[in-house]
N, C-alpha and C. Protein backbone atom coordinates (compact mmCIF):
# COMPACT_ATOMS: atom_id res chain seq x y z
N UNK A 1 116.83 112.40 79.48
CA UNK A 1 117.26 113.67 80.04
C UNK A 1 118.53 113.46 80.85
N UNK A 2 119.46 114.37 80.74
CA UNK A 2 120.36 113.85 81.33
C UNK A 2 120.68 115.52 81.96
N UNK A 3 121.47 115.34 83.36
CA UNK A 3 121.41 116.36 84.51
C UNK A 3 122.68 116.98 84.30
N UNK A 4 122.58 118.49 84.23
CA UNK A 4 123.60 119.43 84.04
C UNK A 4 124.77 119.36 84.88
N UNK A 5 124.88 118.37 85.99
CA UNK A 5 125.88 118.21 86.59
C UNK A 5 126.47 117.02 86.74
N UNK A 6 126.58 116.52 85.54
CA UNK A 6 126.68 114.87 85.94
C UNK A 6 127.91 114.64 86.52
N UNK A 7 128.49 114.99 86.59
CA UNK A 7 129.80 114.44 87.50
C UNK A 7 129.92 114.28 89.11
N UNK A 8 128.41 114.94 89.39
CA UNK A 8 128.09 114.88 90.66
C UNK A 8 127.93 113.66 91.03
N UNK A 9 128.20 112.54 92.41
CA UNK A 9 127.97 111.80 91.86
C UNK A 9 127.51 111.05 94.00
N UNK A 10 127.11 110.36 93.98
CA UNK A 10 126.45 110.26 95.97
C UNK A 10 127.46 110.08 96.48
N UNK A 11 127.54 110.93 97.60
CA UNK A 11 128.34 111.02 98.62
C UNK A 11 129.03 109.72 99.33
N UNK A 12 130.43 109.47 98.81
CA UNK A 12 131.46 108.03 99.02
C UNK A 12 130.86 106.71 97.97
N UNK A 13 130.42 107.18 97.23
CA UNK A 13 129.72 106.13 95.44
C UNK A 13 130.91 106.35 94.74
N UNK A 14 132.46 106.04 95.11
CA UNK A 14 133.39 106.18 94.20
C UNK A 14 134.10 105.16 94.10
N UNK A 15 133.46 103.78 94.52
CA UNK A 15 133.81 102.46 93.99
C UNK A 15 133.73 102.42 92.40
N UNK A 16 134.78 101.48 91.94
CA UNK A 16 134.39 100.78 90.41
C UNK A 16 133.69 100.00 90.78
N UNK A 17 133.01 99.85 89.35
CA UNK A 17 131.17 98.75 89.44
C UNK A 17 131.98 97.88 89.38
N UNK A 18 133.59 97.33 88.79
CA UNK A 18 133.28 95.71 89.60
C UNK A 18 133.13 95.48 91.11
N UNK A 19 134.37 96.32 91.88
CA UNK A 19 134.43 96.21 93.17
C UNK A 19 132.76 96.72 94.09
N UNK A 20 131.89 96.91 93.29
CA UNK A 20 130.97 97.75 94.21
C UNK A 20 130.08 96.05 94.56
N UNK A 21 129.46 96.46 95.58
CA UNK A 21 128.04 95.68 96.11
C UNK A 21 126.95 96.62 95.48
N UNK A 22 126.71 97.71 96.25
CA UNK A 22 125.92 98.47 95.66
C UNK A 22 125.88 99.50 94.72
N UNK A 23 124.86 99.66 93.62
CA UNK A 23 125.15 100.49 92.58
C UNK A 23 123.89 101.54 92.85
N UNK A 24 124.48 102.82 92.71
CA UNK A 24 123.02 103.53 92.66
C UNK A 24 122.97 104.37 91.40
N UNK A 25 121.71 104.79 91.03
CA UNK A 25 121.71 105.25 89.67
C UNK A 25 120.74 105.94 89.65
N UNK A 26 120.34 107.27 89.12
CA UNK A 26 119.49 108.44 88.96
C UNK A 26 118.52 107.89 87.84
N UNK A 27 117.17 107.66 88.21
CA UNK A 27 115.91 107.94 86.90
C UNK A 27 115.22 109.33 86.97
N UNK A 28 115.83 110.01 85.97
CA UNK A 28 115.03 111.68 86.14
C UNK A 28 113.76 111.71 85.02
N UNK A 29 112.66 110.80 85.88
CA UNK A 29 111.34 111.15 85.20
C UNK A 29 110.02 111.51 85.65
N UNK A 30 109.38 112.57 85.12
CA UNK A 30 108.33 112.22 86.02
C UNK A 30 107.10 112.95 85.32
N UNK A 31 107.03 111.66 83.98
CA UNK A 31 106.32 111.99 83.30
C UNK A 31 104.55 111.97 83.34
N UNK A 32 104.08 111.20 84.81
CA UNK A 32 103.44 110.89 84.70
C UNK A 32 102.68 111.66 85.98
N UNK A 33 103.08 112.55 86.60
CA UNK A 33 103.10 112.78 87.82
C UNK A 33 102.01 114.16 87.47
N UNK A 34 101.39 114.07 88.15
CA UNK A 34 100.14 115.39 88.00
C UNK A 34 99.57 116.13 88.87
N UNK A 35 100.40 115.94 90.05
CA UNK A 35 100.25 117.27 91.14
C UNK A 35 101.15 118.37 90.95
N UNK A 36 102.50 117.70 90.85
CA UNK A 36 103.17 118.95 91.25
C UNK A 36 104.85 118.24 90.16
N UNK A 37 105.03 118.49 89.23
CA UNK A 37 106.21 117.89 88.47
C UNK A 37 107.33 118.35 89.22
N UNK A 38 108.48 117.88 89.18
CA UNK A 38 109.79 118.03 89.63
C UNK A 38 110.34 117.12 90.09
N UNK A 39 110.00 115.85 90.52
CA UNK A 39 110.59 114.33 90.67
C UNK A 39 112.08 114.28 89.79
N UNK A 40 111.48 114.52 88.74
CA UNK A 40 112.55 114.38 87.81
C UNK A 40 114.05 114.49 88.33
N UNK A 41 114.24 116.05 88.84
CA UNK A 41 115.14 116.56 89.40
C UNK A 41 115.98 115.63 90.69
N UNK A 42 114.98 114.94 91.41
CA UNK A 42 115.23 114.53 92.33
C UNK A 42 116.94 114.01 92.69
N UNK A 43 116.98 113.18 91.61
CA UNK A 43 118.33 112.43 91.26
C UNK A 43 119.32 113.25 91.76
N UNK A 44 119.76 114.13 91.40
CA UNK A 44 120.68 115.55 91.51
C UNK A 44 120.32 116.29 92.74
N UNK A 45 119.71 115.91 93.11
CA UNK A 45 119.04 116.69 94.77
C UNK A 45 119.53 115.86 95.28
N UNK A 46 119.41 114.79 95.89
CA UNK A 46 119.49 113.81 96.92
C UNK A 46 120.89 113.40 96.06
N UNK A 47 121.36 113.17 95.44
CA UNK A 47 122.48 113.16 95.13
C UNK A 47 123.80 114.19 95.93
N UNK A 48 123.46 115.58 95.78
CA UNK A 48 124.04 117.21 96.46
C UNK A 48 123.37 117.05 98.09
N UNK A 49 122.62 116.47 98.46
CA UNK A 49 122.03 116.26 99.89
C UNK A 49 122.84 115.38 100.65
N UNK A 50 123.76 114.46 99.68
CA UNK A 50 124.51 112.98 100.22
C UNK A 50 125.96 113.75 101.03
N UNK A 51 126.00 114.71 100.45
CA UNK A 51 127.02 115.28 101.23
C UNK A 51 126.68 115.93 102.80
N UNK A 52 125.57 116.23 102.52
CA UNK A 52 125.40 116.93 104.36
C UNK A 52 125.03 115.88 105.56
N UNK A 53 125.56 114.59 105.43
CA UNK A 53 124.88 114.00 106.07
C UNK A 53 126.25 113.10 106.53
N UNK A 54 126.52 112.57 108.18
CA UNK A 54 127.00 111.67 108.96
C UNK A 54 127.51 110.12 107.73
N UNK A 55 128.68 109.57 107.52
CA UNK A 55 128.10 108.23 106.58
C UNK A 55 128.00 106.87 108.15
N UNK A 56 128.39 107.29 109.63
CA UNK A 56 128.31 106.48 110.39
C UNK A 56 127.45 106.07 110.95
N UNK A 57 126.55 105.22 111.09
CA UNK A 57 125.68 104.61 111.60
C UNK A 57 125.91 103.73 112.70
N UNK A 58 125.55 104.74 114.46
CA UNK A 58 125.59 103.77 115.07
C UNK A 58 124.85 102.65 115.82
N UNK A 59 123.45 102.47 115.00
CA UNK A 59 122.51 101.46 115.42
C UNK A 59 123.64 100.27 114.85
N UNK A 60 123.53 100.34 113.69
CA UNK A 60 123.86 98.87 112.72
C UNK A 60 125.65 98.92 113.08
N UNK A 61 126.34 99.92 113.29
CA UNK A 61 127.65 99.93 113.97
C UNK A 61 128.77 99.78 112.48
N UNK A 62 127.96 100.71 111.54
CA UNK A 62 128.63 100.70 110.14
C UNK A 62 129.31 101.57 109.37
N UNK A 63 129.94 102.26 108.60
CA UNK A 63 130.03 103.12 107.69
C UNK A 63 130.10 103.68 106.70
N UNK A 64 129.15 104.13 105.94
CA UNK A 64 129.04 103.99 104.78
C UNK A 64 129.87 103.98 103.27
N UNK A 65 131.40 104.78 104.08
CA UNK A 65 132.74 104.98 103.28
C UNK A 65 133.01 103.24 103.12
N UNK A 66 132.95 102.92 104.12
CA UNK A 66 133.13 101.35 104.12
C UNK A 66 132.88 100.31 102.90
N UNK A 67 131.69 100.86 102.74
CA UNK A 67 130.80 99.85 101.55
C UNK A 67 130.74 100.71 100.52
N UNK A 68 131.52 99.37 99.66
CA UNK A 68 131.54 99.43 98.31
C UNK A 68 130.42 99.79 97.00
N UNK A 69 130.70 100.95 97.11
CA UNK A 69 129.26 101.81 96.39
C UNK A 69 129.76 101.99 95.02
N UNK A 70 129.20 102.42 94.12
CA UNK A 70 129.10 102.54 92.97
C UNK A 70 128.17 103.40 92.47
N UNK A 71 128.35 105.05 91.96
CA UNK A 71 127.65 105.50 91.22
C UNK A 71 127.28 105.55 90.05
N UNK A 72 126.48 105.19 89.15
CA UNK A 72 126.56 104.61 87.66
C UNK A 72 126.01 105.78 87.06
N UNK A 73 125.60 106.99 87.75
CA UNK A 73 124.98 108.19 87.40
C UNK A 73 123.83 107.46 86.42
N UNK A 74 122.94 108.32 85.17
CA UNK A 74 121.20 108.35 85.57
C UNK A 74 121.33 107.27 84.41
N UNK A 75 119.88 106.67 84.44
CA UNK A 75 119.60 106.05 83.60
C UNK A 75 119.27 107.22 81.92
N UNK A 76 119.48 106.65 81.17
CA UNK A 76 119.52 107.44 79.97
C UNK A 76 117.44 107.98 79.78
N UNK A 77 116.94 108.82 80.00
CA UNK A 77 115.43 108.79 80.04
C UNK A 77 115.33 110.37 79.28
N UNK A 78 115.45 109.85 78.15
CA UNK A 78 114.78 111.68 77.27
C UNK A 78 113.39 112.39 78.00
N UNK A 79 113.48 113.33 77.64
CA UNK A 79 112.32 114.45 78.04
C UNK A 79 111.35 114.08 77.45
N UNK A 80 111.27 113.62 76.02
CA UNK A 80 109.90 112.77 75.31
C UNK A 80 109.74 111.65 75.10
N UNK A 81 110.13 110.88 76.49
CA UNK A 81 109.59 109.61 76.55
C UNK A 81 108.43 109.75 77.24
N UNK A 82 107.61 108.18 76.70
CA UNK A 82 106.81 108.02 77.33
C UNK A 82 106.87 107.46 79.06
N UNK A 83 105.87 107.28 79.30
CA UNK A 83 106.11 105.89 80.88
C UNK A 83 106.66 104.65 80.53
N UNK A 84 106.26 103.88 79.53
CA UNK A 84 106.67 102.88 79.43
C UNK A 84 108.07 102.80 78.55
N UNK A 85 108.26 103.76 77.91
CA UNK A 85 109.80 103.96 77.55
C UNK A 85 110.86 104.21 79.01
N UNK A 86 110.24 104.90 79.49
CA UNK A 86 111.02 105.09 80.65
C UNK A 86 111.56 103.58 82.03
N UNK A 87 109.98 103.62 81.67
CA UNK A 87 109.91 102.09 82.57
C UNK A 87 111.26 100.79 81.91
N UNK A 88 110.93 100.78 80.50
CA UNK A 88 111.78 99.71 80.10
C UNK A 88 113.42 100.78 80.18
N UNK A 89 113.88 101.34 79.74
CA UNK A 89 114.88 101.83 80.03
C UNK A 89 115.72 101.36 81.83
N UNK A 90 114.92 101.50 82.69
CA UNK A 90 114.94 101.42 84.04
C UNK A 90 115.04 100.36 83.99
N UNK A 91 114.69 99.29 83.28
CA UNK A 91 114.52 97.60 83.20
C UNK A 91 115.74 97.09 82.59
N UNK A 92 116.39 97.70 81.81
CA UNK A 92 117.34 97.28 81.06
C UNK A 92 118.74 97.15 82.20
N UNK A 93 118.57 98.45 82.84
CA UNK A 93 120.08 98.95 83.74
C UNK A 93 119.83 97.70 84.91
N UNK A 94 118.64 98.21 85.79
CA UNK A 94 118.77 97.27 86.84
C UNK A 94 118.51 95.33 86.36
N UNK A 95 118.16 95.14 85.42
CA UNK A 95 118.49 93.94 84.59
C UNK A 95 120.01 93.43 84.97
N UNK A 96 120.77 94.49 84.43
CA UNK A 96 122.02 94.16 84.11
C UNK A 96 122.73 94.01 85.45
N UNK A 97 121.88 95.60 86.39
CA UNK A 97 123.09 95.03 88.01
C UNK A 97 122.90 94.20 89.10
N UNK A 98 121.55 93.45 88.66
CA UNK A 98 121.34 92.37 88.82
C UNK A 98 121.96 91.01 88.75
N UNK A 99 121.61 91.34 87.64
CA UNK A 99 122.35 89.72 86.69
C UNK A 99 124.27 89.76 87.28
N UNK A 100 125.02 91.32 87.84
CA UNK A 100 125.95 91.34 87.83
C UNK A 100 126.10 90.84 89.04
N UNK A 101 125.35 90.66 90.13
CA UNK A 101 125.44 90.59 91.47
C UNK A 101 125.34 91.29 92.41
N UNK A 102 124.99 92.81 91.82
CA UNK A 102 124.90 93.83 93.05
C UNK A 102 123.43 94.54 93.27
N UNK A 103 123.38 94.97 94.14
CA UNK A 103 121.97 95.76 94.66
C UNK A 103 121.67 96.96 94.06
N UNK A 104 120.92 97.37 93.18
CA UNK A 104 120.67 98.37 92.83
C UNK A 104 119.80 99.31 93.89
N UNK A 105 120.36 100.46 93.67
CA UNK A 105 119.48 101.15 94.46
C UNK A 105 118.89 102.65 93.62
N UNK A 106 117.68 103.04 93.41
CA UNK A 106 117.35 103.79 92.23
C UNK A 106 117.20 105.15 92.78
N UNK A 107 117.90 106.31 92.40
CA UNK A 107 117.64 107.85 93.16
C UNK A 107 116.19 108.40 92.20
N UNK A 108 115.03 108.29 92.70
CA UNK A 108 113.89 108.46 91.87
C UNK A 108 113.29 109.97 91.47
N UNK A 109 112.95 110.13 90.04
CA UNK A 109 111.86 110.30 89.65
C UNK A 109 110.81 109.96 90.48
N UNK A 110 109.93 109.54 89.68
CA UNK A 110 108.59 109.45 90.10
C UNK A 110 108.22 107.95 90.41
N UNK A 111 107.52 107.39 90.72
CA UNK A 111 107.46 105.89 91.78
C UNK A 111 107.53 104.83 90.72
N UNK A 112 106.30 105.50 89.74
CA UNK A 112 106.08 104.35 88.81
C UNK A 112 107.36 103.81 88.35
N UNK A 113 108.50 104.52 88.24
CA UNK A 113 109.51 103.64 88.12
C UNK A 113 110.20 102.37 88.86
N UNK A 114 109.21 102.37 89.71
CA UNK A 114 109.76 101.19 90.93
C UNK A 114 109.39 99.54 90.54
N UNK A 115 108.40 99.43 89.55
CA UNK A 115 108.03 98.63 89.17
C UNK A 115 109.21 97.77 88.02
N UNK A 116 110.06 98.32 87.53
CA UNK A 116 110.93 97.16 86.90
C UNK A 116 111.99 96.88 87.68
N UNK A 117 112.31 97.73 88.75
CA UNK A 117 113.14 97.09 89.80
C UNK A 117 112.56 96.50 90.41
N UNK A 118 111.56 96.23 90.94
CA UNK A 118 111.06 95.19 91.81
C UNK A 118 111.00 93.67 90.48
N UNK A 119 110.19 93.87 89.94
CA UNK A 119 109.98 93.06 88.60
C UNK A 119 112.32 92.11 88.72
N UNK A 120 112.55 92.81 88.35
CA UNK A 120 114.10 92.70 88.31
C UNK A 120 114.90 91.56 89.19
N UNK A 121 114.52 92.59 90.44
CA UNK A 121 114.81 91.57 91.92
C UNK A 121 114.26 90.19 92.25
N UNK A 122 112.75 90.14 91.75
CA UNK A 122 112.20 89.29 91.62
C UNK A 122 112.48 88.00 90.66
N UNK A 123 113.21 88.50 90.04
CA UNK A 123 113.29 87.30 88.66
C UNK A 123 114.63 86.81 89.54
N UNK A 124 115.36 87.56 90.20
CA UNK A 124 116.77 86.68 91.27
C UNK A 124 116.14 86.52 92.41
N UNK A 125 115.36 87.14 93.19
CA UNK A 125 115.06 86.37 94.32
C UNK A 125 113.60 86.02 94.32
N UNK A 126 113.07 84.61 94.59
CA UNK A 126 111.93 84.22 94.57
C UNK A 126 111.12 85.06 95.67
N UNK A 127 111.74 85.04 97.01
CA UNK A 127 111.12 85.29 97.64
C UNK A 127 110.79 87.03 98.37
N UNK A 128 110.47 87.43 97.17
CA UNK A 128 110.47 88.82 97.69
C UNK A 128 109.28 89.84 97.96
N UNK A 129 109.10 90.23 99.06
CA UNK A 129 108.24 91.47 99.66
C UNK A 129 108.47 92.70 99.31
N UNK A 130 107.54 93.48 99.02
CA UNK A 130 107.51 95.05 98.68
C UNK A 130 107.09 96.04 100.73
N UNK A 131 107.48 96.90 100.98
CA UNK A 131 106.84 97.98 101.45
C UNK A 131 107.39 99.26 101.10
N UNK A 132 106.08 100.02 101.27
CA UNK A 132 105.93 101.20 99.89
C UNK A 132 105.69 102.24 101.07
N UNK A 133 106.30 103.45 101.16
CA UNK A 133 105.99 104.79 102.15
C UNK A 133 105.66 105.45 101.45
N UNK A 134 104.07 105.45 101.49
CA UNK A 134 103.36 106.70 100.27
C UNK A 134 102.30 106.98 101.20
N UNK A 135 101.82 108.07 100.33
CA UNK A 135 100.24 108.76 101.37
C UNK A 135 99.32 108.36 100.45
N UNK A 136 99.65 107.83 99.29
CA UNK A 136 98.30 107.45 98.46
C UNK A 136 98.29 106.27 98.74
N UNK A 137 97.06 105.54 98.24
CA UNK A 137 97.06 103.64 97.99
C UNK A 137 97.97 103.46 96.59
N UNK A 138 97.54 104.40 95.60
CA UNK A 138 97.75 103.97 94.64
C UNK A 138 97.56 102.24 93.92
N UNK A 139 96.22 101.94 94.07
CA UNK A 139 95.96 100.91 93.78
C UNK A 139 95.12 100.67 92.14
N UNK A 140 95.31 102.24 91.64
CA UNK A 140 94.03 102.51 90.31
C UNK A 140 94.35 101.12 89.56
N UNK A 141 93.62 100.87 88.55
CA UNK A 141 93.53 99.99 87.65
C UNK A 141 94.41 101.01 86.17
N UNK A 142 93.94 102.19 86.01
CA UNK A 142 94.87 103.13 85.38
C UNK A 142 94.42 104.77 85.68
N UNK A 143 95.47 105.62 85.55
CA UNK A 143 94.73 107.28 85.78
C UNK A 143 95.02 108.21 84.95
N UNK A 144 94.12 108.66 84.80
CA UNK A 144 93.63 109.93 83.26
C UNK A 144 94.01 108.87 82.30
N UNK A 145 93.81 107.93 81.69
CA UNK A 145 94.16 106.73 80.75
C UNK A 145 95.88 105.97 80.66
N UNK A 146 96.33 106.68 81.84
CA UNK A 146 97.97 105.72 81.57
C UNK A 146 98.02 104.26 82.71
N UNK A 147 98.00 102.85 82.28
CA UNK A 147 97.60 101.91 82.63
C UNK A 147 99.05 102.10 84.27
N UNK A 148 100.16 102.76 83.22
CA UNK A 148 101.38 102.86 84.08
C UNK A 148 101.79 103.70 84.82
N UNK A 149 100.99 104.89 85.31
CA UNK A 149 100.55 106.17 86.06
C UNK A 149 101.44 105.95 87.47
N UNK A 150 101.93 106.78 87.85
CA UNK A 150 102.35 106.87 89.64
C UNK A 150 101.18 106.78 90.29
N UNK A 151 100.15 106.72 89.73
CA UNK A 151 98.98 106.45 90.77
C UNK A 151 98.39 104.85 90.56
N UNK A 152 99.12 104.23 89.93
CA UNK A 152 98.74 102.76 89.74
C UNK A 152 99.46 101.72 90.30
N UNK A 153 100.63 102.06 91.04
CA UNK A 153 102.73 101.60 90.64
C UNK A 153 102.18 100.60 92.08
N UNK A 154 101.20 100.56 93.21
CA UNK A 154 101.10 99.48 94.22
C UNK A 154 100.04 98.52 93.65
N UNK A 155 99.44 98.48 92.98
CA UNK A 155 98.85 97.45 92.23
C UNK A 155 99.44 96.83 91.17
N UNK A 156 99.77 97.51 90.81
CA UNK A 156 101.16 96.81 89.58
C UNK A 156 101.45 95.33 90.30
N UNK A 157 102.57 95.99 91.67
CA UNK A 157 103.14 95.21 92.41
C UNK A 157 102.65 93.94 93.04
N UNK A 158 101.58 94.20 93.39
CA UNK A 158 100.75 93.30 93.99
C UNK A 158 100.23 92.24 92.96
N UNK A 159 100.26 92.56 91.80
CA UNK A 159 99.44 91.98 90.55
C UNK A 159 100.58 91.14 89.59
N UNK A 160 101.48 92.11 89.59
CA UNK A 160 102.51 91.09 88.94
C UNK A 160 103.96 90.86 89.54
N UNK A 161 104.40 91.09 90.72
CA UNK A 161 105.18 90.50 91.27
C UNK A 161 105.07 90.16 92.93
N UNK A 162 104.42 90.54 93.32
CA UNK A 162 104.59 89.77 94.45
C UNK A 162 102.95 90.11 95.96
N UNK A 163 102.43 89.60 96.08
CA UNK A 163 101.16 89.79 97.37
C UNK A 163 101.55 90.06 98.34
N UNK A 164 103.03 89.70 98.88
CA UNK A 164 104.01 90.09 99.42
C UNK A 164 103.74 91.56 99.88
N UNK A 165 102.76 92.35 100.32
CA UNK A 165 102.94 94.00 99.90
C UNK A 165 102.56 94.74 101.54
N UNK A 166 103.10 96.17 101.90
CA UNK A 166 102.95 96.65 102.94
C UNK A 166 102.81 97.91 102.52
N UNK A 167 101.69 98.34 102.52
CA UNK A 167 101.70 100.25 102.92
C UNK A 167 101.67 100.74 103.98
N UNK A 168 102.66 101.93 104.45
CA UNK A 168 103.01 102.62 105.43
C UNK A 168 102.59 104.24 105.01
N UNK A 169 101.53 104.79 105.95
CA UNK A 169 101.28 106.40 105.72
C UNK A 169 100.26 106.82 104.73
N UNK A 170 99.41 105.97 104.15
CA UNK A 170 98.45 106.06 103.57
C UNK A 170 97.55 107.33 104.22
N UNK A 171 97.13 108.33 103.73
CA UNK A 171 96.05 108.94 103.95
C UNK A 171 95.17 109.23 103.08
N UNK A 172 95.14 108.42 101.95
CA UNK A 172 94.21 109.11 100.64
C UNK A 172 93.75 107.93 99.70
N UNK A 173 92.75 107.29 99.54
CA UNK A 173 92.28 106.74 98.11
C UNK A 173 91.23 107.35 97.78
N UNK A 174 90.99 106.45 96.33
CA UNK A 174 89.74 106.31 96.12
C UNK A 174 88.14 105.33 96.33
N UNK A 175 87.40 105.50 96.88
CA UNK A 175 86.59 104.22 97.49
C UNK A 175 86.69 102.78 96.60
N UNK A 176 87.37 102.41 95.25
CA UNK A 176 87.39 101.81 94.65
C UNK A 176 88.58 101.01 95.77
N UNK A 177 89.29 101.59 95.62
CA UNK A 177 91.25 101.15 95.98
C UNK A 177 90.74 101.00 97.62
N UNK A 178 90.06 101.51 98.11
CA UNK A 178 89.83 100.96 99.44
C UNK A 178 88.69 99.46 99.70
N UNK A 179 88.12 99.38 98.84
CA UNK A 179 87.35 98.47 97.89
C UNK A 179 88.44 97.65 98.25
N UNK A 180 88.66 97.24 97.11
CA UNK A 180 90.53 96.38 96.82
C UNK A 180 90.98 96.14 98.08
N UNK A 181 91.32 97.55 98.98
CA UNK A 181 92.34 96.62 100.19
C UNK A 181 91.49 95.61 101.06
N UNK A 182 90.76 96.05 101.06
CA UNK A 182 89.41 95.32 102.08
C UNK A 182 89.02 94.08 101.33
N UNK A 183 89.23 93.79 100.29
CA UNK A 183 88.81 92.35 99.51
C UNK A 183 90.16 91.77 99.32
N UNK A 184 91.73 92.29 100.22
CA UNK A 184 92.81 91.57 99.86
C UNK A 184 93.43 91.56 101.45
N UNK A 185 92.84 92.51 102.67
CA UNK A 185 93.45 92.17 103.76
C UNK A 185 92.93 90.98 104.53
N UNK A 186 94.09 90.45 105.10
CA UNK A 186 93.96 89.09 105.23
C UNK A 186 93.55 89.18 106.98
């Protein structure tokens, strides 16, 4: 799917990808999502949001015009893909701005996409930690039968890249996934 405004693009992201450190890039999916759909959109929201906002930061004493950004606009994700089409798609890009040297940073869809960027980062840095700001655990094993569900995407993590893991704002599992945290907090 690709967004009716693509030329829009995050507010001071008008580095070339060689000169950039950071690259950010839109996944508009959210195929898997079963409360309330519209993730998708997100990309193009918070994209048009980048403009109302200060780029100076004076904790860290920085500015964001400063740093070499790069908008690569969305990852290529049709309307009839699946999750795991989507997922590998997402795997391919941040693969690449990886391997190039820069930080990807992903304007999301829906979470489950977080899993081949972490996966990604991981294969360059050994030593890497996840923390996740969600209200679910999201720890399922799989939900309504998709193994790769936004309600599965912190067990993923924990399972195949890193134990490394922090949830912040949790208010909701299932006694299973609370099960799980209690047989993994240390």
């Amino acid at each position: 799917m690709r967004l009716l405004f693509e030329n829009l693009i995050f507010a001071d992201a008008d580095s070339d990808y060689s000169d950039a450190t950071l690259v950010i890039f839109g996944a508009p999916f959210d195929g898997t999502s079963c409360f309330r759909k519209g993730s998708r959109l997100a990309p193009h929201a918070i994209r048009e949001g980048s403009y109302n906002f200060e780029t100076y930061n004076q904790y860290f004493d920085i500015d964001l015009s400063d740093v070499p950004m790069h908008d690569a606009g969305d990852v290529e994700i049709h309307e009839d893909y699946t999750v795991v089409q989507a997922l590998a798609a997402v795997s391919i890009l941040v693969k690449k701005i990886v391997e190039d040297g820069k930080v990807p940073i992903m304007l999301g869809g829906e979470h489950s996409l977080t899993l081949p960027c972490i996966k990604q980062l991981k294969a360059r840095f050994n030593d890497l930690g996840a923390v996740v700001l969600d209200a679910h655990l999201d720890l399922r094993d799989n939900y309504k039968g998709e193994t790769y569900s936004h309600a599965c995407i912190s067990r993923h993590i924990i399972e195949q890249v890193t134990d490394k893991f922090v949830s912040i704002g949790i208010r909701s599992g299932t006694r299973e996934e609370y099960s799980l945290v209690k047989e993994r907090v240390i």
